[in-house]
PDB file of N, CA and C in Angstrom:
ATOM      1  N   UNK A   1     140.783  85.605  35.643  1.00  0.00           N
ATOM      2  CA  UNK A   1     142.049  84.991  35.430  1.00  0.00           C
ATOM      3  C   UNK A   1     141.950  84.018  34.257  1.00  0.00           C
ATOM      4  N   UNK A   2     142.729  83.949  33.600  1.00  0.00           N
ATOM      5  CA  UNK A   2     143.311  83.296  32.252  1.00  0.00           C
ATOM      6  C   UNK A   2     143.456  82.464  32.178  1.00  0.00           C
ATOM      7  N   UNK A   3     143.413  80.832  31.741  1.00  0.00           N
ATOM      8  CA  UNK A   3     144.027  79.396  32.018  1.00  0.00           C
ATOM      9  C   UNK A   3     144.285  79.367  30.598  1.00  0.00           C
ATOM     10  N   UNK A   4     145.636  78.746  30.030  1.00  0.00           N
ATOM     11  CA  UNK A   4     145.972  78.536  28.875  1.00  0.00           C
ATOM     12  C   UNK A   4     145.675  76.930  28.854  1.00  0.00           C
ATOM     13  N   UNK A   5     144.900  76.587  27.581  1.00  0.00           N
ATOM     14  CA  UNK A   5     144.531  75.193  27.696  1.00  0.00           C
ATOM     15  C   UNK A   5     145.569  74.556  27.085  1.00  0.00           C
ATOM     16  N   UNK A   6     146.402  75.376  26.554  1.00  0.00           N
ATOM     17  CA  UNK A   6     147.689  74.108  26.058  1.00  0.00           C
ATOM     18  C   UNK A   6     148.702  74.099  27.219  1.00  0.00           C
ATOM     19  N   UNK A   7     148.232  74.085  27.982  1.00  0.00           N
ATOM     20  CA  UNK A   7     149.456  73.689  29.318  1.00  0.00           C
ATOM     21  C   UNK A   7     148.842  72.558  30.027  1.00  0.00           C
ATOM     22  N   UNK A   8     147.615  72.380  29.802  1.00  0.00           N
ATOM     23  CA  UNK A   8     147.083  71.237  30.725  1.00  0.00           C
ATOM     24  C   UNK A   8     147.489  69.888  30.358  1.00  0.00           C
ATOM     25  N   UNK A   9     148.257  69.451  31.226  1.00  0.00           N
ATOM     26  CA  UNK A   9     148.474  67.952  31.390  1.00  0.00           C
ATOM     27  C   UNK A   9     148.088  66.968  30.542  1.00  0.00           C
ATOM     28  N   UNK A  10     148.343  65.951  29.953  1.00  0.00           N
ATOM     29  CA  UNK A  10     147.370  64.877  29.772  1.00  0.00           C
ATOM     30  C   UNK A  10     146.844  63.801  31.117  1.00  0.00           C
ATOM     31  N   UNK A  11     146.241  63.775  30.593  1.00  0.00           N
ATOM     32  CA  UNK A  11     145.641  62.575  32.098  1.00  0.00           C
ATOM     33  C   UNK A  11     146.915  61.422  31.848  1.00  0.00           C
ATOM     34  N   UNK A  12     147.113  60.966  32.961  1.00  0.00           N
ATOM     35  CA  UNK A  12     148.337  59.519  32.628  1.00  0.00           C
ATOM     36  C   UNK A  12     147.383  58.540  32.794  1.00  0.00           C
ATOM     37  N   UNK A  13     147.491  57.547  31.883  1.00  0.00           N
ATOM     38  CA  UNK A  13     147.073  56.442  31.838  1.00  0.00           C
ATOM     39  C   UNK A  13     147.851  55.378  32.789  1.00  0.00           C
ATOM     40  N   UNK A  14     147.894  55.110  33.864  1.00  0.00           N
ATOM     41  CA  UNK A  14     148.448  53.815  35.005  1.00  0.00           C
ATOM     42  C   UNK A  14     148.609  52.735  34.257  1.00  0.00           C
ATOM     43  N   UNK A  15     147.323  52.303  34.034  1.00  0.00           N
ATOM     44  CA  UNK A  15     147.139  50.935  33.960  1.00  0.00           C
ATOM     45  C   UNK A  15     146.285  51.068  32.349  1.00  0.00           C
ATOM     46  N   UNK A  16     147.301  50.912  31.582  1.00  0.00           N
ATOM     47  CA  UNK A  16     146.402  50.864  30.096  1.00  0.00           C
ATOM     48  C   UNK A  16     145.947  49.802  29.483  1.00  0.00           C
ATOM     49  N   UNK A  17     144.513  49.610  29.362  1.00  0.00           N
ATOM     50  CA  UNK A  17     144.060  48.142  29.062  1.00  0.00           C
ATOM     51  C   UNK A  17     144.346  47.837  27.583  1.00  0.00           C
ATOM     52  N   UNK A  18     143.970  46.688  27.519  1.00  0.00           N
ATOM     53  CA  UNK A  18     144.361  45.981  26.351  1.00  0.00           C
ATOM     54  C   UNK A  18     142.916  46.132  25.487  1.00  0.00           C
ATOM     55  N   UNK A  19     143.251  46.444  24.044  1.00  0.00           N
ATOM     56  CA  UNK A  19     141.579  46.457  22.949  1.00  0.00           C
ATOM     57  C   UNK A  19     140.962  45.897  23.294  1.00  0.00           C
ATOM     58  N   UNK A  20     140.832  44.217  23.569  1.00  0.00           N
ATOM     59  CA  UNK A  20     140.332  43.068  23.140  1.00  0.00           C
ATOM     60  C   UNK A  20     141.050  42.579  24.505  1.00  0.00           C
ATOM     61  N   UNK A  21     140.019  41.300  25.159  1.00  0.00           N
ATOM     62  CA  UNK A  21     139.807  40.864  26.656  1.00  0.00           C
ATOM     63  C   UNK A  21     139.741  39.795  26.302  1.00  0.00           C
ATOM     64  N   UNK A  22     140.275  38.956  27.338  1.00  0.00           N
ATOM     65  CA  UNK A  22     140.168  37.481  27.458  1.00  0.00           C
ATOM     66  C   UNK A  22     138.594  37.384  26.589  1.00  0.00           C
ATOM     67  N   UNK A  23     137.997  37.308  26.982  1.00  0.00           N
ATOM     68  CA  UNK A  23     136.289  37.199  26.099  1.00  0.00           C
ATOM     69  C   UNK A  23     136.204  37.384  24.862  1.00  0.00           C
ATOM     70  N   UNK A  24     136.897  38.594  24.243  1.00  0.00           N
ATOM     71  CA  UNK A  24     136.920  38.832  23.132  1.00  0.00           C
ATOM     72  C   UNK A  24     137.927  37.108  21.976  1.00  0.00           C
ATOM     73  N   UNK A  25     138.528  36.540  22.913  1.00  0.00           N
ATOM     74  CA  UNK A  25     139.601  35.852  22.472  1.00  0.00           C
ATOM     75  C   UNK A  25     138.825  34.969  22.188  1.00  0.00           C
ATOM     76  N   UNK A  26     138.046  34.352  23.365  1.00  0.00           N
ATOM     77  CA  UNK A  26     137.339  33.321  23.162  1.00  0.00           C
ATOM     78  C   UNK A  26     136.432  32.560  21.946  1.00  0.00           C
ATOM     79  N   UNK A  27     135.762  34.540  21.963  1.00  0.00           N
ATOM     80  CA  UNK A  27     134.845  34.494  20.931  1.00  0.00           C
ATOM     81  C   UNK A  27     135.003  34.409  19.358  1.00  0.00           C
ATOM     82  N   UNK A  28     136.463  34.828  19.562  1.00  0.00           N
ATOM     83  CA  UNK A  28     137.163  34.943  18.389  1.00  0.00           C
ATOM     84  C   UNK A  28     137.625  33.413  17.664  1.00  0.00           C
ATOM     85  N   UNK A  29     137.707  32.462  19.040  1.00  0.00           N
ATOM     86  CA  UNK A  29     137.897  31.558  18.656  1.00  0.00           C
ATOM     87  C   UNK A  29     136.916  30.339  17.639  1.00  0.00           C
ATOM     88  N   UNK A  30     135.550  30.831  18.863  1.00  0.00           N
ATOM     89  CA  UNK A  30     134.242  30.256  18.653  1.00  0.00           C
ATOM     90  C   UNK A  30     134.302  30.818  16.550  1.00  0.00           C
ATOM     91  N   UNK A  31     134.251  31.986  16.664  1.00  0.00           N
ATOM     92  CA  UNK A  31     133.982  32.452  15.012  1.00  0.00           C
ATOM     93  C   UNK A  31     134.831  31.432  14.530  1.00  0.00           C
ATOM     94  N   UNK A  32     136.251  31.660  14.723  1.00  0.00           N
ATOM     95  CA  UNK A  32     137.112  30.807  13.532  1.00  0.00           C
ATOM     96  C   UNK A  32     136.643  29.302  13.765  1.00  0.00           C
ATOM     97  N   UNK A  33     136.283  28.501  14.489  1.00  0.00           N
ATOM     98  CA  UNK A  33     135.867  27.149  14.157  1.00  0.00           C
ATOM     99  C   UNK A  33     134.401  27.127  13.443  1.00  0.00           C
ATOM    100  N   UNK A  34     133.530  28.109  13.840  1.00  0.00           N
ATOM    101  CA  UNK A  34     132.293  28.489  12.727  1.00  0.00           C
ATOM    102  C   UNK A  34     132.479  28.060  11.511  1.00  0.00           C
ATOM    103  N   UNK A  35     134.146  28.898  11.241  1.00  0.00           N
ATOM    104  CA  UNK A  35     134.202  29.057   9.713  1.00  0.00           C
ATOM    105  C   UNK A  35     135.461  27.746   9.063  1.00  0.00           C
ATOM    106  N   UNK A  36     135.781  26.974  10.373  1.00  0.00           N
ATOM    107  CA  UNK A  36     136.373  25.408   9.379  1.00  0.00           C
ATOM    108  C   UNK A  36     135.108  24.696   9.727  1.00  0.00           C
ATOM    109  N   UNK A  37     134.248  24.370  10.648  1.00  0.00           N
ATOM    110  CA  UNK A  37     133.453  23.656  10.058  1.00  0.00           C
ATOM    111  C   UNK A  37     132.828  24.161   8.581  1.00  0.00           C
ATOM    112  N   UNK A  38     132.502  25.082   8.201  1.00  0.00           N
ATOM    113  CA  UNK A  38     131.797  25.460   7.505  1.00  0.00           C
ATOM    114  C   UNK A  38     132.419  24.906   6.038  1.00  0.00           C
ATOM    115  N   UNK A  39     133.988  25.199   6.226  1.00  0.00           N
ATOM    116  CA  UNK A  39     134.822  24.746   4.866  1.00  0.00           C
ATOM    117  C   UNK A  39     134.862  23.411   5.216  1.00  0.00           C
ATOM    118  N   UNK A  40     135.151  22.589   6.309  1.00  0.00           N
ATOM    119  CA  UNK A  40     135.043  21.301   6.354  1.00  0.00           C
ATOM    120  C   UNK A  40     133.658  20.571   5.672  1.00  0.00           C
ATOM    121  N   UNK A  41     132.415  21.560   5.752  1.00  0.00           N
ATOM    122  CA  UNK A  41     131.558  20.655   5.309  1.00  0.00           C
ATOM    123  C   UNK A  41     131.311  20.554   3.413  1.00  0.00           C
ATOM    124  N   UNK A  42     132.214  21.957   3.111  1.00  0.00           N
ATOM    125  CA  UNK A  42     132.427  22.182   1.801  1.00  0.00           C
ATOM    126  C   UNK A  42     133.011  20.676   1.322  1.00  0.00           C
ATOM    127  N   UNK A  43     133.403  20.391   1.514  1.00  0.00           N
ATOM    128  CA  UNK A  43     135.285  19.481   1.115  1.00  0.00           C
ATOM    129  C   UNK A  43     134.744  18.757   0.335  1.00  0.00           C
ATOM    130  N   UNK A  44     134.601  17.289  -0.328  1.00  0.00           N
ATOM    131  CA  UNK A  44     134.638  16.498  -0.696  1.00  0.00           C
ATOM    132  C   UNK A  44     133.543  16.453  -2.214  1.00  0.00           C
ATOM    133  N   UNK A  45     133.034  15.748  -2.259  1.00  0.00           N
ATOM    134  CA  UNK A  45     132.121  15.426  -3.952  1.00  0.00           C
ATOM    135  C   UNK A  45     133.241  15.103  -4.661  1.00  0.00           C
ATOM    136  N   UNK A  46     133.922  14.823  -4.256  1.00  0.00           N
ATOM    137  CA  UNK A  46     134.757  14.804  -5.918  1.00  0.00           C
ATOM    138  C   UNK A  46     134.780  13.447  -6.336  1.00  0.00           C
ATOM    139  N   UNK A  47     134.833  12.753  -7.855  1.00  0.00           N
ATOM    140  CA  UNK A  47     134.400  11.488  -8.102  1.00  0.00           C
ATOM    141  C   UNK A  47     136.028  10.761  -8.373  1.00  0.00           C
ATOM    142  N   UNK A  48     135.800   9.402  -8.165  1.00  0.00           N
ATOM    143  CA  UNK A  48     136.826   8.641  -8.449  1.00  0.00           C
ATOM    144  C   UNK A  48     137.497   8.685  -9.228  1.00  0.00           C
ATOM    145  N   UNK A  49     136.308   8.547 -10.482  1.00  0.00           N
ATOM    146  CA  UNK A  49     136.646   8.317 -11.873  1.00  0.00           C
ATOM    147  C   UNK A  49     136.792   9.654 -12.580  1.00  0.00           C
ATOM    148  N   UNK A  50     137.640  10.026 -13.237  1.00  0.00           N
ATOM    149  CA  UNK A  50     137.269  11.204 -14.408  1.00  0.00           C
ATOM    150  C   UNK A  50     136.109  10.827 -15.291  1.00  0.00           C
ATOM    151  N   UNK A  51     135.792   9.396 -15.474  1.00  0.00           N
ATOM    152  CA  UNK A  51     134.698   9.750 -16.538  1.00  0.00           C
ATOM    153  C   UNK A  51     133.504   9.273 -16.241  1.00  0.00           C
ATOM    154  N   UNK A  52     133.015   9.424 -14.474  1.00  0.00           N
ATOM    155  CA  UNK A  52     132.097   9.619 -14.432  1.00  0.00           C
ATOM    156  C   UNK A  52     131.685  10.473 -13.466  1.00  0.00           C
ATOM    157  N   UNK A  53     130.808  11.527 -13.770  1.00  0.00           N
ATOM    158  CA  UNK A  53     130.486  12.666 -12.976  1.00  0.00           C
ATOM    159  C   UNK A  53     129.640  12.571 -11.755  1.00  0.00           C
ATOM    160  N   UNK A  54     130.046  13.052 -10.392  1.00  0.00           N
ATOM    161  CA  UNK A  54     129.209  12.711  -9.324  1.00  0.00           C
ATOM    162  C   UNK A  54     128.497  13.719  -8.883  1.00  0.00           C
ATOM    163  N   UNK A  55     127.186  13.702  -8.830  1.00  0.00           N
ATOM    164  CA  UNK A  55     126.220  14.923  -8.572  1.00  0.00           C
ATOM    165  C   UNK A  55     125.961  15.342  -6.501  1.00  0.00           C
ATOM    166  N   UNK A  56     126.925  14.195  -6.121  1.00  0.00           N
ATOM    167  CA  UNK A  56     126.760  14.519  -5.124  1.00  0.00           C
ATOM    168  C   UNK A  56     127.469  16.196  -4.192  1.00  0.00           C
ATOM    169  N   UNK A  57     128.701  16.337  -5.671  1.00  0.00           N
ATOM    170  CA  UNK A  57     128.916  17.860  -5.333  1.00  0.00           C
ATOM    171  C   UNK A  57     128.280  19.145  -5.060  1.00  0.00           C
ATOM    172  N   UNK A  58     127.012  18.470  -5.596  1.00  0.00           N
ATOM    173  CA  UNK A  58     125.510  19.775  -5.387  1.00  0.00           C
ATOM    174  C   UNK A  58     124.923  19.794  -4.543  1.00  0.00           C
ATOM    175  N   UNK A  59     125.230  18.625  -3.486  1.00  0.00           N
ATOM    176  CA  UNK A  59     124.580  18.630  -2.049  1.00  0.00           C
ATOM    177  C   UNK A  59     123.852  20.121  -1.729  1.00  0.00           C
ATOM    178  N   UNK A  60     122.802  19.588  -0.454  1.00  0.00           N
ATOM    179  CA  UNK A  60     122.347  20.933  -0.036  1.00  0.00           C
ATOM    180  C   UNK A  60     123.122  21.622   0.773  1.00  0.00           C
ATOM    181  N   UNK A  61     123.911  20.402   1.533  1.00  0.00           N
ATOM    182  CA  UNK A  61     125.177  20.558   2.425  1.00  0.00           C
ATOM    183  C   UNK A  61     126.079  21.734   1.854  1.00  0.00           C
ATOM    184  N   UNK A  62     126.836  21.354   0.860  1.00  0.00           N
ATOM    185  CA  UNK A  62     127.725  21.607   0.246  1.00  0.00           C
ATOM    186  C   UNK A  62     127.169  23.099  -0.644  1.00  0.00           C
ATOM    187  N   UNK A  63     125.986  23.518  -1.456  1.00  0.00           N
ATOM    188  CA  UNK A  63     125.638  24.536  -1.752  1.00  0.00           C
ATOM    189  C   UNK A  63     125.250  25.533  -0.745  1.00  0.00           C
ATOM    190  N   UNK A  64     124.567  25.160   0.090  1.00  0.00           N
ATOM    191  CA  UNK A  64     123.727  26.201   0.892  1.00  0.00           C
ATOM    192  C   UNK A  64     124.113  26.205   2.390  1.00  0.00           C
ATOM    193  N   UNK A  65     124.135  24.965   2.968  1.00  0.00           N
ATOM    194  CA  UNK A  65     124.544  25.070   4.627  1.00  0.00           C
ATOM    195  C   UNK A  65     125.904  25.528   4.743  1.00  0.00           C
ATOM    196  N   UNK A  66     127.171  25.028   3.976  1.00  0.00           N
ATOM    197  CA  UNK A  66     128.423  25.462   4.378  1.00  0.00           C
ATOM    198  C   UNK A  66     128.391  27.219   4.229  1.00  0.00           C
ATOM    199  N   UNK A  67     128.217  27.641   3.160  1.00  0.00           N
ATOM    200  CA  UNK A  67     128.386  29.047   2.841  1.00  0.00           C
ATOM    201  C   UNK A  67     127.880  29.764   3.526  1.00  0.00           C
ATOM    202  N   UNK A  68     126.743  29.233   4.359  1.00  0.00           N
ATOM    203  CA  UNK A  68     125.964  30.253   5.474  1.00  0.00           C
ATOM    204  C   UNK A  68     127.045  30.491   6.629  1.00  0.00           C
ATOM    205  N   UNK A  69     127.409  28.532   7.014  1.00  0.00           N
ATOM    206  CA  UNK A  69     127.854  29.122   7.783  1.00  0.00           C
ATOM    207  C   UNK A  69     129.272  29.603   7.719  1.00  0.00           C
ATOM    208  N   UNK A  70     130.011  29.552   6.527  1.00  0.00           N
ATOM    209  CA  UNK A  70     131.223  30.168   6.694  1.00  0.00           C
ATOM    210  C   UNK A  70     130.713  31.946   6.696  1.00  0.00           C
ATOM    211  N   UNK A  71     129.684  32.465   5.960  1.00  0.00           N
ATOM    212  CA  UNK A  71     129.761  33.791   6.104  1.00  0.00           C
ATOM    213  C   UNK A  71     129.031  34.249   7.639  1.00  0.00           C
ATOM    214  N   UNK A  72     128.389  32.967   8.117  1.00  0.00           N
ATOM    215  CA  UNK A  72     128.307  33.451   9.670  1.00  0.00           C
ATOM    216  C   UNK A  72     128.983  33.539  10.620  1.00  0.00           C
ATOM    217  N   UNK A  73     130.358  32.750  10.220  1.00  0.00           N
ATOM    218  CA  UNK A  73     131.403  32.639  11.246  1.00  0.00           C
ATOM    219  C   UNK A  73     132.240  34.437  11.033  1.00  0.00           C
ATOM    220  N   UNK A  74     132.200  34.588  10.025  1.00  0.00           N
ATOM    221  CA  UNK A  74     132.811  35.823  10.068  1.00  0.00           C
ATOM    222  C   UNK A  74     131.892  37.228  10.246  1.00  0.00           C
ATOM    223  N   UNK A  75     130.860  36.819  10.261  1.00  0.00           N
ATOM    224  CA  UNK A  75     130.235  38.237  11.050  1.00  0.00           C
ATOM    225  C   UNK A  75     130.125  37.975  12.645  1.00  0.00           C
ATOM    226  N   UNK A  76     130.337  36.885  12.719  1.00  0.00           N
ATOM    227  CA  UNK A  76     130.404  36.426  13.945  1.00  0.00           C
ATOM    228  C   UNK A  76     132.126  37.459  14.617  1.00  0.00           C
ATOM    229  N   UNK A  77     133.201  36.795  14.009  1.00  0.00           N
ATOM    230  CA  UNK A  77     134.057  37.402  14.107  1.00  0.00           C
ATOM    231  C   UNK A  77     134.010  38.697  14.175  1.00  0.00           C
ATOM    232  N   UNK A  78     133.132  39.709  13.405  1.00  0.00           N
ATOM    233  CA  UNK A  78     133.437  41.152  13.327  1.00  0.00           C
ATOM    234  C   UNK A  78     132.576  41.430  14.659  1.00  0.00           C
ATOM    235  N   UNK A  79     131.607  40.887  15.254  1.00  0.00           N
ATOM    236  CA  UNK A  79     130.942  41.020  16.201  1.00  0.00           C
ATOM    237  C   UNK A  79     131.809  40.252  17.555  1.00  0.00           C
ATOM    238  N   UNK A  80     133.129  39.725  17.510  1.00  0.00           N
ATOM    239  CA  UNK A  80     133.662  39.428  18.498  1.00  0.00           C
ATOM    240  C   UNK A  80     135.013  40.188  18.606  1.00  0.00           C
ATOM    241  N   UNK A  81     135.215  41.213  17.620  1.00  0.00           N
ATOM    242  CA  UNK A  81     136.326  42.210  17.741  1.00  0.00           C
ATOM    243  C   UNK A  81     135.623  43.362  18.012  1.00  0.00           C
ATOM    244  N   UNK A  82     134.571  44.231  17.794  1.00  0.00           N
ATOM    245  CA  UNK A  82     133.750  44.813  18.064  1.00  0.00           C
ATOM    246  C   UNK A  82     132.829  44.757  19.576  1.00  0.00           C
ATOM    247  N   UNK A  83     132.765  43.963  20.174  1.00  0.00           N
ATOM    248  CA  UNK A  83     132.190  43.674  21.152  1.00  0.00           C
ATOM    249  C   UNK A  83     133.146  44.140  22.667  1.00  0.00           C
ATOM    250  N   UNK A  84     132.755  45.259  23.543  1.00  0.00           N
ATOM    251  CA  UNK A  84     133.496  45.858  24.379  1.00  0.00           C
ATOM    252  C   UNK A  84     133.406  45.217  25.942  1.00  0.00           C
ATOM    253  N   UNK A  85     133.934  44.393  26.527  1.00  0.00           N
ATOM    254  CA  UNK A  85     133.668  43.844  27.648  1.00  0.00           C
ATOM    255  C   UNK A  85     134.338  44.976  28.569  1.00  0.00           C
ATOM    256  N   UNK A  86     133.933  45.082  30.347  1.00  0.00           N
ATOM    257  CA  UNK A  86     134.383  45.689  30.923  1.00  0.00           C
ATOM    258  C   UNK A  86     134.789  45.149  32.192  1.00  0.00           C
TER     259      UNK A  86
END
Protein backbone atom coordinates (compact mmCIF):
# COMPACT_ATOMS: atom_id res chain seq x y z
CA UNK A 1 0.00 0.00 0.00
CA UNK A 2 0.96 3.53 -1.07
CA UNK A 3 1.19 6.58 1.46
CA UNK A 4 1.41 9.89 -0.37
CA UNK A 5 3.83 12.02 1.70
CA UNK A 6 2.29 15.24 0.67
CA UNK A 7 -0.84 14.58 2.59
CA UNK A 8 0.81 14.19 5.88
CA UNK A 9 -0.11 16.67 8.36
CA UNK A 10 2.21 19.04 9.88
CA UNK A 11 2.80 18.36 13.47
CA UNK A 12 0.84 21.43 15.37
CA UNK A 13 2.85 23.25 17.45
CA UNK A 14 0.49 23.88 21.03
CA UNK A 15 2.64 25.70 22.82
CA UNK A 16 5.33 27.54 20.62
CA UNK A 17 8.30 28.72 22.55
CA UNK A 18 9.89 31.81 22.35
CA UNK A 19 13.92 32.01 20.56
CA UNK A 20 15.45 33.49 23.48
CA UNK A 21 14.40 32.69 27.45
CA UNK A 22 14.27 34.64 30.35
CA UNK A 23 18.25 33.63 30.67
CA UNK A 24 19.03 34.54 27.44
CA UNK A 25 17.69 38.22 28.54
CA UNK A 26 19.64 38.35 31.40
CA UNK A 27 22.69 37.57 29.76
CA UNK A 28 22.05 39.88 27.24
CA UNK A 29 21.91 42.32 29.71
CA UNK A 30 25.16 41.32 31.58
CA UNK A 31 26.93 41.80 27.74
CA UNK A 32 25.43 45.29 27.23
CA UNK A 33 26.77 46.71 30.62
CA UNK A 34 30.25 44.83 29.63
CA UNK A 35 30.19 47.12 26.84
CA UNK A 36 29.22 50.79 28.76
CA UNK A 37 31.58 50.08 31.21
CA UNK A 38 34.00 49.50 28.69
CA UNK A 39 33.04 52.98 26.79
CA UNK A 40 32.67 54.51 30.21
CA UNK A 41 36.22 53.76 30.89
CA UNK A 42 37.11 55.17 27.34
CA UNK A 43 35.60 58.77 28.18
CA UNK A 44 37.63 61.41 29.39
CA UNK A 45 41.64 62.67 28.75
CA UNK A 46 40.63 65.52 27.31
CA UNK A 47 42.68 68.74 28.46
CA UNK A 48 41.37 72.02 29.73
CA UNK A 49 43.41 74.07 27.85
CA UNK A 50 43.74 73.92 23.97
CA UNK A 51 47.26 74.77 24.34
CA UNK A 52 48.30 72.36 26.42
CA UNK A 53 48.31 68.73 25.50
CA UNK A 54 47.40 66.00 28.09
CA UNK A 55 49.08 62.62 27.69
CA UNK A 56 46.86 61.22 30.02
CA UNK A 57 44.60 60.24 26.90
CA UNK A 58 47.10 57.29 26.31
CA UNK A 59 46.28 55.69 29.49
CA UNK A 60 46.64 51.93 29.62
CA UNK A 61 43.05 52.22 30.74
CA UNK A 62 41.93 54.04 27.96
CA UNK A 63 44.20 52.20 25.07
CA UNK A 64 44.07 48.65 25.99
CA UNK A 65 41.60 47.71 28.98
CA UNK A 66 38.46 49.55 27.56
CA UNK A 67 38.67 48.05 23.97
CA UNK A 68 39.05 44.55 25.35
CA UNK A 69 36.45 44.95 27.16
CA UNK A 70 34.07 46.58 24.86
CA UNK A 71 34.95 43.80 22.19
CA UNK A 72 34.30 41.29 25.06
CA UNK A 73 31.04 42.50 25.87
CA UNK A 74 29.94 41.78 22.44
CA UNK A 75 31.12 38.35 21.93
CA UNK A 76 29.75 37.99 25.04
CA UNK A 77 26.47 39.11 23.51
CA UNK A 78 26.74 36.78 20.42
CA UNK A 79 27.28 33.99 22.96
CA UNK A 80 24.09 35.11 24.89
CA UNK A 81 21.80 35.06 21.71
CA UNK A 82 23.29 31.88 20.64
CA UNK A 83 23.13 30.10 23.82
CA UNK A 84 19.94 27.51 23.92
CA UNK A 85 18.40 27.08 27.42
CA UNK A 86 15.73 24.39 27.95
Amino acid sequence: MKTDQSQTPEPQNENPRMPLTRKNYVLLAVGFAIILVGFLLMAGGGSDSPDEFNYAMFSWRRITLAPILVIGGFAFEIYAIMKRFH
